[in-house]
Protein backbone atom coordinates (compact mmCIF):
# COMPACT_ATOMS: atom_id res chain seq x y z
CA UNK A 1 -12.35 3.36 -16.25
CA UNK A 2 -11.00 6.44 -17.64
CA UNK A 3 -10.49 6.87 -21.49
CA UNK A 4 -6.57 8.11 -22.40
CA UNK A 5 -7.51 12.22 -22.41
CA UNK A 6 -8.51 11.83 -18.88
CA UNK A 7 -5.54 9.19 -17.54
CA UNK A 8 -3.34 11.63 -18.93
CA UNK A 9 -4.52 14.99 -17.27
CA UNK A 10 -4.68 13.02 -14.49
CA UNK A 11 -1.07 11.81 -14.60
CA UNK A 12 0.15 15.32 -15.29
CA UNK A 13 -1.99 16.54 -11.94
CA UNK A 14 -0.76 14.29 -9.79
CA UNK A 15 2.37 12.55 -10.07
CA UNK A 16 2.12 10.45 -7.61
CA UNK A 17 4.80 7.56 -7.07
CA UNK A 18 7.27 10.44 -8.32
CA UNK A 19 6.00 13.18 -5.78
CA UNK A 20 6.72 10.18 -2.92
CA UNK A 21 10.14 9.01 -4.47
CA UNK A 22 11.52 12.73 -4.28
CA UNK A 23 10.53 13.66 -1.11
CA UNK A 24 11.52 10.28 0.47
CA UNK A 25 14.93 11.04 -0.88
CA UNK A 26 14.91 14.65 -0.13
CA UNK A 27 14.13 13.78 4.02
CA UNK A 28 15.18 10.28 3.99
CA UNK A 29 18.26 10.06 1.46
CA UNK A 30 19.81 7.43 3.01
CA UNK A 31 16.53 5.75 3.73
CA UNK A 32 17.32 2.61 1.39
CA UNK A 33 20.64 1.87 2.35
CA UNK A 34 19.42 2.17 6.21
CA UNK A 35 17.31 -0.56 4.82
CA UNK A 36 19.49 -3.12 3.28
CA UNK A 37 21.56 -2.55 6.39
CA UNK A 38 19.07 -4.74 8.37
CA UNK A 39 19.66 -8.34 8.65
CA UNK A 40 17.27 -10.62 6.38
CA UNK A 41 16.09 -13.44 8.25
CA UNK A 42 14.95 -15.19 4.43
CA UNK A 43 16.41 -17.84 2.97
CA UNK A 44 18.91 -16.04 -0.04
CA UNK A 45 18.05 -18.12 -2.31
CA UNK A 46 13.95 -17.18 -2.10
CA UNK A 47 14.80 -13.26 -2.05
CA UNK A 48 13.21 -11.91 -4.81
CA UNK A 49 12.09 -7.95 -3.49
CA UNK A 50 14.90 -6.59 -1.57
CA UNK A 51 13.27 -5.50 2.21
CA UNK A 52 13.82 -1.65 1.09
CA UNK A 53 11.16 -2.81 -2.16
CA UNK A 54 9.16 -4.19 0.42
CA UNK A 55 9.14 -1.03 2.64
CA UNK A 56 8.51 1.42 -0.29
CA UNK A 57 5.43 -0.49 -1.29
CA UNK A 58 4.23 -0.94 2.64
CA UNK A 59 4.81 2.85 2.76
CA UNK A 60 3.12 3.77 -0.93
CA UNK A 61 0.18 1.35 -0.10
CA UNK A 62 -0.72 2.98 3.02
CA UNK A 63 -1.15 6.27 1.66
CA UNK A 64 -4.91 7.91 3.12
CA UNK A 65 -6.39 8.18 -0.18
CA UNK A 66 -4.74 5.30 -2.20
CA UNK A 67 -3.98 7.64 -4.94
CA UNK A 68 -1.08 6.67 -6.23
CA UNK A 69 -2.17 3.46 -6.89
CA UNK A 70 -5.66 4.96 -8.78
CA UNK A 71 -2.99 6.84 -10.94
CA UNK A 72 -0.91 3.66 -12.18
CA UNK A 73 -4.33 1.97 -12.83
C-alpha cells in the first residue's frame, strides 16, 4: 500500500474519476438523462443504483489500466 505522501502526489497526478466525469459531460452532456430515458425492466421497489450509476461504473471499470480505481484505493 502506499503511505499518505505518496496517495496524495498520486491523487494530484492523476485525477482520475474527475478527468472521466468532465469529459463525459463535455462530449456526452446529456449522456445521463439519455440514460434515465430508457425503460427499467426492475421491479421499483428493488431500484437502488439508477441504470445511468450503473453505466458510469460499467464505463469507469472498464478503463485499460484500471487506474481510477488504484487511485480511490
Amino acid at each position: 500500500m502506499y503511505d499518505k505522501k505518496e496517495k496524495r502526489e498520486k491523487r494530484k497526478k492523476e485525477r482520475g474519476i474527475v478527468d472521466f466525469m468532465m469529459i463525459t459531460h463535455h462530449f456526452f452532456h446529456s449522456l445521463r438523462e439519455w440514460l434515465l430515458e430508457i425503460e427499467d425492466p426492475r421491479y421499483q421497489s428493488y431500484i437502488t443504483y439508477t441504470r445511468a450509476d450503473l453505466v458510469y461504473t460499467v464505463l469507469i471499470s472498464r478503463q485499460p489500466d484500471n487506474r481510477l480505481f488504484t487511485i480511490l484505493m
